[in-house]
N, C-alpha and C. Protein backbone atom coordinates (compact mmCIF):
# COMPACT_ATOMS: atom_id res chain seq x y z
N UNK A 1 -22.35 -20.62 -45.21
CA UNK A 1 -23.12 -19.86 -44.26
C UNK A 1 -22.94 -20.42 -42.85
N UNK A 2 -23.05 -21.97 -42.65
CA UNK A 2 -22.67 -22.08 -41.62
C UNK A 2 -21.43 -22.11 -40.97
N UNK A 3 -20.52 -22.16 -41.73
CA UNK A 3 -19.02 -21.79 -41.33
C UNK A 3 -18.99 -20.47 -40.58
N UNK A 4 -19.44 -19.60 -41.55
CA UNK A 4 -19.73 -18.06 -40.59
C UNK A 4 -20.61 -18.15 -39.54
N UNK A 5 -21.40 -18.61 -39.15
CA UNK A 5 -21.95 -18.39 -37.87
C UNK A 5 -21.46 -19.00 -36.73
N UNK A 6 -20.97 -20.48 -37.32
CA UNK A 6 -19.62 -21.22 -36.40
C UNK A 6 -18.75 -20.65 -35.96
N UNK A 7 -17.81 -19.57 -37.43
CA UNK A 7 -16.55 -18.42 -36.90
C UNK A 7 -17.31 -17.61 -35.85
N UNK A 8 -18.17 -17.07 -36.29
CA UNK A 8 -18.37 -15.74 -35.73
C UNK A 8 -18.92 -16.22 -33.98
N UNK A 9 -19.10 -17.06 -33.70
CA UNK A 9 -20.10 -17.68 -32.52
C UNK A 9 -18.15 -17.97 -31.99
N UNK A 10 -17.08 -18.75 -32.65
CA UNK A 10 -16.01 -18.70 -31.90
C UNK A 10 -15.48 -17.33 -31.11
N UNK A 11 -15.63 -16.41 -32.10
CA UNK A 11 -14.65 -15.19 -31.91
C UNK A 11 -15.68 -15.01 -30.79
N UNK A 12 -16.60 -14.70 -30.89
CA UNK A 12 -17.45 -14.14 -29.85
C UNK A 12 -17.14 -14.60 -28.40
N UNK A 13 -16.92 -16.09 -28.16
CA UNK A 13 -16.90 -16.97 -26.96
C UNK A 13 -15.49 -16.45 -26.81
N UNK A 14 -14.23 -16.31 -27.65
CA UNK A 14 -13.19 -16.06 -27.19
C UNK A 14 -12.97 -14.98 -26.71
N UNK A 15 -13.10 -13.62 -27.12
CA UNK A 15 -13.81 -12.31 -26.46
C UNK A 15 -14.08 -12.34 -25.47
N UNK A 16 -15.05 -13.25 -25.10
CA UNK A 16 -15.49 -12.99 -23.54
C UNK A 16 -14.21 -13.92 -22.48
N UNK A 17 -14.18 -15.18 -22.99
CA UNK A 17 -13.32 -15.16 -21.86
C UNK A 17 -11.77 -14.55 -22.26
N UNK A 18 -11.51 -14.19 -23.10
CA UNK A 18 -10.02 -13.07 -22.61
C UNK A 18 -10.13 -11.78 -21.63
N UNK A 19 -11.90 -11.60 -21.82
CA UNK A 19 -12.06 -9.87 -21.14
C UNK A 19 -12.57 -10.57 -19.81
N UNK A 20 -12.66 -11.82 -19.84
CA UNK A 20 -13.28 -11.82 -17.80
C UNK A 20 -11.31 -12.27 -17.26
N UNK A 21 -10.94 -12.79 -18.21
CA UNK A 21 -9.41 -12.92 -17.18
C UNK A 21 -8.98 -11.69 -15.76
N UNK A 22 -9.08 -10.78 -16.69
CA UNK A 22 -8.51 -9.91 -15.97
C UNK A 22 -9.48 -9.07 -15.09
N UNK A 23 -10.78 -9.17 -15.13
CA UNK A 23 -12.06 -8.74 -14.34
C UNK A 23 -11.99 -10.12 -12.67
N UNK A 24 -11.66 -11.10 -13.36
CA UNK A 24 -11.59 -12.38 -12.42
C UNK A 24 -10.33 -11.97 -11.44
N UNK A 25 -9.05 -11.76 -12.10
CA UNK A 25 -8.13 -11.78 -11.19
C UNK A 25 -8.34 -9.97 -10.20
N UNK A 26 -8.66 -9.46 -11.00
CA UNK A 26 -9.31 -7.97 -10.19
C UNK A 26 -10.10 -7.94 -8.61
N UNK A 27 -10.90 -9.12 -9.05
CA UNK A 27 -11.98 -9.38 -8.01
C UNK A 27 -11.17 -10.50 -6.87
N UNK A 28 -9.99 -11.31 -7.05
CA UNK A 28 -9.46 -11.76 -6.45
C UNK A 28 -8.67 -11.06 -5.42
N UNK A 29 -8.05 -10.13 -6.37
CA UNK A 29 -7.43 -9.11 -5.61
C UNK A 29 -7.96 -8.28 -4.92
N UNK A 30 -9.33 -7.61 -5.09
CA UNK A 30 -9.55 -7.24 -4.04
C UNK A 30 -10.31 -7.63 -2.86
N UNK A 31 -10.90 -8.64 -2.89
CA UNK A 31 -11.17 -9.66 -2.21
C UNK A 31 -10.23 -10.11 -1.07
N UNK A 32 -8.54 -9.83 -1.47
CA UNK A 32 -8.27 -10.47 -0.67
C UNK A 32 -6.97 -9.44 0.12
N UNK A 33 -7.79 -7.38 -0.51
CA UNK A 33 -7.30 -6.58 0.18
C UNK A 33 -8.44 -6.04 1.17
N UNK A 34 -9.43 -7.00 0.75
CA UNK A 34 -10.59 -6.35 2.12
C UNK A 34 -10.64 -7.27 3.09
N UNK A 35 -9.61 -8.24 3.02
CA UNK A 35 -9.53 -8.91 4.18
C UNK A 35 -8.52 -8.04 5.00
N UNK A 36 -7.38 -7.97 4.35
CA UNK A 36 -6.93 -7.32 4.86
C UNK A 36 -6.82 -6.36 5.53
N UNK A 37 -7.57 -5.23 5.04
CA UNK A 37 -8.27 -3.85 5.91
C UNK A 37 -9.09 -4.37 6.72
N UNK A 38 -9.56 -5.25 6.53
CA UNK A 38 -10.92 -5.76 8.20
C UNK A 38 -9.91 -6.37 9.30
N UNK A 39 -8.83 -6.91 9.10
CA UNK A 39 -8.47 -7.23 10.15
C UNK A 39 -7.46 -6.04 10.24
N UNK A 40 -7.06 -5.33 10.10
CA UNK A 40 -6.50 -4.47 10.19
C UNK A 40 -7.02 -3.30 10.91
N UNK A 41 -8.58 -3.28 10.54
CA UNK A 41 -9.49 -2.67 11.43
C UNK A 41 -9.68 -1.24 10.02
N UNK A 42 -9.64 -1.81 9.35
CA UNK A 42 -9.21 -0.07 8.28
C UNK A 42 -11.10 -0.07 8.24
N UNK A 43 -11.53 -1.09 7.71
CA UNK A 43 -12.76 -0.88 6.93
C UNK A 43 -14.08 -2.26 7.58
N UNK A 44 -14.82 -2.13 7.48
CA UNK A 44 -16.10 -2.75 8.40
C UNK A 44 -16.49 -3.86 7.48
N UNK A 45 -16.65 -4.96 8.34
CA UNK A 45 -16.96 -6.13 7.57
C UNK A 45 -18.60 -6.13 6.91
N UNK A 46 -18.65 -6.34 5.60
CA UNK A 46 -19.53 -6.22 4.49
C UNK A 46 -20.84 -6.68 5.83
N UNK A 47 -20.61 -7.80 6.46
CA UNK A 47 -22.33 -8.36 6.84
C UNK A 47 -22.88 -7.06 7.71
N UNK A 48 -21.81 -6.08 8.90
CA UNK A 48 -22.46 -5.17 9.02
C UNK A 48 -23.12 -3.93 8.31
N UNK A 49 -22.21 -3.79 7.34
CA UNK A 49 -22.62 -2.59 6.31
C UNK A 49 -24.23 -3.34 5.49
N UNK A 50 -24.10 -4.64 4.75
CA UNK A 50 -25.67 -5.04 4.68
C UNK A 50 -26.44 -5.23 5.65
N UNK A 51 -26.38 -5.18 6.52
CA UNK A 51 -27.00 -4.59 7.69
C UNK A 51 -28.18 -3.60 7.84
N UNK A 52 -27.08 -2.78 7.77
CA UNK A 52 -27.58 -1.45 7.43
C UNK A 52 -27.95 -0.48 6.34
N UNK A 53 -27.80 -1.59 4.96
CA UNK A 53 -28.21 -0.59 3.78
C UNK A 53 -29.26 -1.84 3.54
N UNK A 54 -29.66 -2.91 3.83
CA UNK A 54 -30.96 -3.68 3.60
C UNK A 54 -32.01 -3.46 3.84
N UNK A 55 -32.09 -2.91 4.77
CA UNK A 55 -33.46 -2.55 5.46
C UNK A 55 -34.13 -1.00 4.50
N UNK A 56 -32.99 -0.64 4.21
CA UNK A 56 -33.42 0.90 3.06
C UNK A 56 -33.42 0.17 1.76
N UNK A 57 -33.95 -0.81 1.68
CA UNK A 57 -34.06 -1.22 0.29
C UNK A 57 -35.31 -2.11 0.33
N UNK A 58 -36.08 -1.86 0.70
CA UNK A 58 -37.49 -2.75 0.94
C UNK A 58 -37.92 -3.17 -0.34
N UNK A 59 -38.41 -4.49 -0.89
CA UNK A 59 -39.28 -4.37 -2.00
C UNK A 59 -38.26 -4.78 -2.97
N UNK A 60 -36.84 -4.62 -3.10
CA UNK A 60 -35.72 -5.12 -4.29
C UNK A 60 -35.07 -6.44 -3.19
N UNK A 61 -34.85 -7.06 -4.62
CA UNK A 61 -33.96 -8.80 -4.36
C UNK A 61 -32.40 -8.26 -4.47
N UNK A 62 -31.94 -8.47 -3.28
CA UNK A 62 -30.35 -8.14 -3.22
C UNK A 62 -30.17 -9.14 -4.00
N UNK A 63 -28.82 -8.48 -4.56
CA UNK A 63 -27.92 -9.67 -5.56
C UNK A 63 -26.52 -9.77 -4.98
N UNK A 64 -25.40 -8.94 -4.59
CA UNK A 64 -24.89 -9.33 -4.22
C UNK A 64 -23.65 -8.36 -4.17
N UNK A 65 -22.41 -8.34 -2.85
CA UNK A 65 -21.79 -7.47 -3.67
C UNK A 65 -20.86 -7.45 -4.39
N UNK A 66 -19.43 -6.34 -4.28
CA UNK A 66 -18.44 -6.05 -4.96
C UNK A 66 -17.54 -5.03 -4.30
N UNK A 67 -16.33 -5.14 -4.12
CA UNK A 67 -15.75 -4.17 -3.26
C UNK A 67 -14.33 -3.90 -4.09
N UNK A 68 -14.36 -2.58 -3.98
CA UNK A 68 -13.77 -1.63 -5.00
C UNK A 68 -12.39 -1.79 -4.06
N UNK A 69 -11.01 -1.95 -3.79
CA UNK A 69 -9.66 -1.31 -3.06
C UNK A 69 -9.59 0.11 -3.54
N UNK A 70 -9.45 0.35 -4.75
CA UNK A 70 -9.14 1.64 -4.83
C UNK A 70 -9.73 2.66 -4.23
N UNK A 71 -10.90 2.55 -4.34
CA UNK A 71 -12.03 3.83 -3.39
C UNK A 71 -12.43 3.10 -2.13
N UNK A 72 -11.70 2.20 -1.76
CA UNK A 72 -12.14 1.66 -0.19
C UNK A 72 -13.87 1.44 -0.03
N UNK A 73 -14.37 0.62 -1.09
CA UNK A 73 -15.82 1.43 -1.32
C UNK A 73 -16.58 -0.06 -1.70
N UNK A 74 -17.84 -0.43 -1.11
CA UNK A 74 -18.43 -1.86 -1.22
C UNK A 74 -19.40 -1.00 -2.60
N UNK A 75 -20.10 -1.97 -3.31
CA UNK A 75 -21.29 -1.77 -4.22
C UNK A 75 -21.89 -2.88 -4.13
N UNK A 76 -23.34 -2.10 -3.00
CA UNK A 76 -24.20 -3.63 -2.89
C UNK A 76 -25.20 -3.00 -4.23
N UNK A 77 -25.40 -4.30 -4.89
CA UNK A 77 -26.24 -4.51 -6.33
C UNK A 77 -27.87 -5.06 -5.70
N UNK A 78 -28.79 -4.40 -6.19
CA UNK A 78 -29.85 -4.48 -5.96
C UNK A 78 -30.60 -4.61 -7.11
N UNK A 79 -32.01 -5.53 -7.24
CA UNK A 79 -33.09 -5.37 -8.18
C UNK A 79 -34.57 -5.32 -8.13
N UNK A 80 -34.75 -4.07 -8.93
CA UNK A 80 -36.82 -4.55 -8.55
C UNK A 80 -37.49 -4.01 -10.05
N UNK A 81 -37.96 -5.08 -10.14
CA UNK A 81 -39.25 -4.88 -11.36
C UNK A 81 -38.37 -4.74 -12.80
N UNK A 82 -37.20 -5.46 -12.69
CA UNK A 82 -36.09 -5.18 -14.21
C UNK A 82 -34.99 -4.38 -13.62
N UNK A 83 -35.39 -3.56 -12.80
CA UNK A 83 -34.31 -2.18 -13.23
C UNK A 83 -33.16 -2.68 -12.05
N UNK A 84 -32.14 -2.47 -12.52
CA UNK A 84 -30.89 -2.76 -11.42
C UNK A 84 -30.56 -1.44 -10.45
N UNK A 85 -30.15 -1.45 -9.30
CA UNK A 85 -29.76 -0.38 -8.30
C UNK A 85 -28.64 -1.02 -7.77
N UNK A 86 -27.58 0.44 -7.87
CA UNK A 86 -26.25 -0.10 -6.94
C UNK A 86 -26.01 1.05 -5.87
N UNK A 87 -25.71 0.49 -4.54
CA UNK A 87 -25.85 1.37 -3.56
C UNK A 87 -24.40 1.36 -3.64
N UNK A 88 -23.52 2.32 -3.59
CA UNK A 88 -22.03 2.35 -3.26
C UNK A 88 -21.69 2.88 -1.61
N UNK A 89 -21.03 2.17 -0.84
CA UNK A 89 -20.63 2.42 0.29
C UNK A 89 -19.39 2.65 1.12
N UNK A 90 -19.29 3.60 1.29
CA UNK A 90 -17.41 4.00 2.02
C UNK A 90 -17.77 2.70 3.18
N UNK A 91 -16.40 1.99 2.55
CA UNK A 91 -16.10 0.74 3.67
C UNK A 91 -15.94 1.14 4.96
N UNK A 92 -15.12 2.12 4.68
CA UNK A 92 -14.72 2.70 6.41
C UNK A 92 -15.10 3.22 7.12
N UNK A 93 -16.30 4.45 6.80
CA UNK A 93 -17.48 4.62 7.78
C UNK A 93 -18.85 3.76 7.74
N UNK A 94 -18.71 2.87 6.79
CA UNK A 94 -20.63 2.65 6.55
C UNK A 94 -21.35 3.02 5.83
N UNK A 95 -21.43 4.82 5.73
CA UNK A 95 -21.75 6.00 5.15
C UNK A 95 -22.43 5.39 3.49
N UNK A 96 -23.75 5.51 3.15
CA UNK A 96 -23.81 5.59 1.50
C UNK A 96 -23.46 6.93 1.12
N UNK A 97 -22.38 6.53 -0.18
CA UNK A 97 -21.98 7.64 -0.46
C UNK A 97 -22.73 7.73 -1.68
N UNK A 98 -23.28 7.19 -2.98
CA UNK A 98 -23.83 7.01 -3.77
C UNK A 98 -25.25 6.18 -4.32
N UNK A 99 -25.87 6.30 -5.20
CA UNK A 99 -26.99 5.58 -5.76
C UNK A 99 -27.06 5.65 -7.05
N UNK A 100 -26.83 4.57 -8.32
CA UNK A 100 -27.08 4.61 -9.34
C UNK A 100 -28.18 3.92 -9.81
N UNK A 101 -28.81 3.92 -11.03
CA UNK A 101 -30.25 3.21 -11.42
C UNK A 101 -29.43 2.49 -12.64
């Protein structure tokens, strides 16, 4: 019995880190194509865009964000009372384009 919960507790731990490899190098990469568009002038640096979507969020604990290359698009992550909120934002105007719960 305890062999199986030993196996099964391995496979589990190995699972996760094979599936963050490629979530990790994702976030590297784009990390280091939104530098690029800011100096480039393509898309607005994140501290102004929280800026301006903080103050419309009264009452939730920012967490933090995430910025998409493909949709040119930040997702600041928000929380209040359990429930998670992600504001999605076109990098290049500012603009919220979305709200999920």
């Amino acid at each position: 019995m305890m062999k199986r919960a030993t196996l099964a507790a391995l496979i589990a731990a190995a699972s996760v880190c094979t599936g963050m490899a490629p979530a990790q190098a994702q976030s590297r990469n784009d990390q280091g194509q939104v530098r690029k568009e800011m100096k480039a002038g393509n898309v607005q640096p994140l501290r102004e865009i929280e800026g301006r979507v903080m103050p419309r969020m009264r009452g939730m604990q920012y967490l933090g964000p995430e910025y998409d290359a493909a949709a040119m698009a930040y997702r600041l992550k928000f929380i209040r009372d359990g429930r998670v909120v992600f504001v999605d934002v076109d990098a290049r105007s500012g603009q919220i384009i979305g709200r999920s719960y």
